[in-house]
Protein backbone atom coordinates (compact mmCIF):
# COMPACT_ATOMS: atom_id res chain seq x y z
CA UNK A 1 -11.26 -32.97 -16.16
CA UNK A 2 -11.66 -36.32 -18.34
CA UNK A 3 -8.85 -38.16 -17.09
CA UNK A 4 -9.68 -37.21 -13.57
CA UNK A 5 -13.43 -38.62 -13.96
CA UNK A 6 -11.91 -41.77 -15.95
CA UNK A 7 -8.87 -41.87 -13.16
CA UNK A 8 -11.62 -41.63 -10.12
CA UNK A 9 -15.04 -42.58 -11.37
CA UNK A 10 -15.79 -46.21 -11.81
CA UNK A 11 -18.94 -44.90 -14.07
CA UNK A 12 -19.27 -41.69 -15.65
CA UNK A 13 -21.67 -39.81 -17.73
CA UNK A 14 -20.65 -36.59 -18.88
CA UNK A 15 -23.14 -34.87 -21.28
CA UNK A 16 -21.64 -31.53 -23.60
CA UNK A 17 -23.21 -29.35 -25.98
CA UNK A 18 -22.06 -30.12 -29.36
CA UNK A 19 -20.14 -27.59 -31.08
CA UNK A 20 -21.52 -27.63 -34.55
CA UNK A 21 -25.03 -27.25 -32.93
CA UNK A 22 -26.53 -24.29 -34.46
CA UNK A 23 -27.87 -22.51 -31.29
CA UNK A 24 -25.41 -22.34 -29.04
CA UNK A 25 -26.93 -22.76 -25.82
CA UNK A 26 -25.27 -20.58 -23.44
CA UNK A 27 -26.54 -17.39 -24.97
CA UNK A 28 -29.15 -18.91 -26.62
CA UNK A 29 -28.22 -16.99 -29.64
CA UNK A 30 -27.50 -18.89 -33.95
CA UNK A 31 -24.20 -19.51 -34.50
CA UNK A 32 -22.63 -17.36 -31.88
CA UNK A 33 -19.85 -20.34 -31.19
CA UNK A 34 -18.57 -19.26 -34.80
CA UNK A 35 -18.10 -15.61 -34.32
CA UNK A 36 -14.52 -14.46 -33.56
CA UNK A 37 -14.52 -13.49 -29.61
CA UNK A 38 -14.45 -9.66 -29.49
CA UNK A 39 -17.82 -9.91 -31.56
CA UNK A 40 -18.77 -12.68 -29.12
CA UNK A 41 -18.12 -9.89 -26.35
CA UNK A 42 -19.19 -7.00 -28.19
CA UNK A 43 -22.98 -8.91 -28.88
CA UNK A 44 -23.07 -9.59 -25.34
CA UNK A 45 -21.90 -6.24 -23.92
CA UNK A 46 -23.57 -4.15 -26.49
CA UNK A 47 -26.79 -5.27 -27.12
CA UNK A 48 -29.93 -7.22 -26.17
CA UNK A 49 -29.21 -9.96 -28.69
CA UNK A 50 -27.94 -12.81 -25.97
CA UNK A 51 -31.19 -13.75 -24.23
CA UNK A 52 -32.46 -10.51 -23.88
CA UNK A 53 -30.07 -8.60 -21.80
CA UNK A 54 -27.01 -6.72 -21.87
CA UNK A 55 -23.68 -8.76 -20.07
CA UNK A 56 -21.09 -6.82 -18.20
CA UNK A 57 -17.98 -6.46 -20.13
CA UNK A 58 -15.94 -7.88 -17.80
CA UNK A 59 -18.41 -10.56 -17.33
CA UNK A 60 -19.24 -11.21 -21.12
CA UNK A 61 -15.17 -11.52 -21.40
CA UNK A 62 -14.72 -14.01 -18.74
CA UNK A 63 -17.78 -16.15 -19.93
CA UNK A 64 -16.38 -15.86 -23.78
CA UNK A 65 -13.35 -17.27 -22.80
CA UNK A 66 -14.38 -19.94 -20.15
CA UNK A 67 -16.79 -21.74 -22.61
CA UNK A 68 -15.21 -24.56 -24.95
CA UNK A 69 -17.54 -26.60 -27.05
CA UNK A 70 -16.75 -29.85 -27.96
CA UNK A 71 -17.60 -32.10 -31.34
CA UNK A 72 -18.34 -35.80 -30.88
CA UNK A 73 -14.71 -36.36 -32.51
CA UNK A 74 -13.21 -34.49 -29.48
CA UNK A 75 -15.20 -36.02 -26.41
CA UNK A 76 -14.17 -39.52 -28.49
CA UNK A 77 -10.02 -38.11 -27.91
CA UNK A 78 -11.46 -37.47 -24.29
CA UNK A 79 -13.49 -40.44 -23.42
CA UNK A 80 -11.60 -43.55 -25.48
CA UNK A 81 -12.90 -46.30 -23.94
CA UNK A 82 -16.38 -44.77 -23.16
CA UNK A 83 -19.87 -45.24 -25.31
CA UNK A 84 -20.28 -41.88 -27.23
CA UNK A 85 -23.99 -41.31 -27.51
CA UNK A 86 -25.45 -37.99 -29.57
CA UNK A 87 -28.91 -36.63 -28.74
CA UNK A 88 -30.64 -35.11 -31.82
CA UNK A 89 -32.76 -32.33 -32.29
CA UNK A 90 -34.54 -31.49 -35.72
CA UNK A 91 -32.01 -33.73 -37.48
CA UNK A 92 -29.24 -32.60 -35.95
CA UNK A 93 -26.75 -33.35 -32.66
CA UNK A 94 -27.89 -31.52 -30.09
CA UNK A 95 -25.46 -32.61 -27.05
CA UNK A 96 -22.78 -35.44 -26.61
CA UNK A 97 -22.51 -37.76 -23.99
CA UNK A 98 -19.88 -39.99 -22.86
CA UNK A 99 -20.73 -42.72 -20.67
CA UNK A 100 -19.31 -45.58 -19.29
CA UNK A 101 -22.11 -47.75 -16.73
């Protein structure tokens, strides 16, 4: 998906949640990122823990495996010749965004 923006796209700006976050935001649940992915799916399929409600295996599975966090040194690899800029919450780096206007 980055070299197709860069390829197309004149500008970009592509915002990610950073990975060493410690909420991740999809499930809005500490650390979950961190967790080895049949906990992941077991949390999500087994419990109430993930934003109040219980996922569908299958669905908890899919959405396990389709999410990919990135750190600021990855969307840097991605985004070379773009402006990196990190968005801070309590201290820390909330999201990334690569930009190029």
């Amino acid at each position: 998906m980055a070299n197709e923006v860069q390829r197309v796209g004149k500008f970009h700006f592509i915002q990610t949640p950073n990975k060493y976050f410690f909420i991740e935001p999809h499930y809005f649940f500490l650390f979950f990122q961190f967790l080895p992915q049949k906990l992941q799916v077991f949390i999500l399929s087994k419990t109430k823990l993930s934003r109040g409600k219980k996922w569908n295996k299958e669905k908890a599975i899919d959405n396990v495996k389709e999410i990919n966090l990135l750190s600021t040194k990855q969307m840097q690899t991605l985004f070379p010749n773009s402006n990196i800029y990190k968005e801070r919450l309590l201290l820390m780096n909330k999201s990334i965004t690569s930009y190029n206007l």
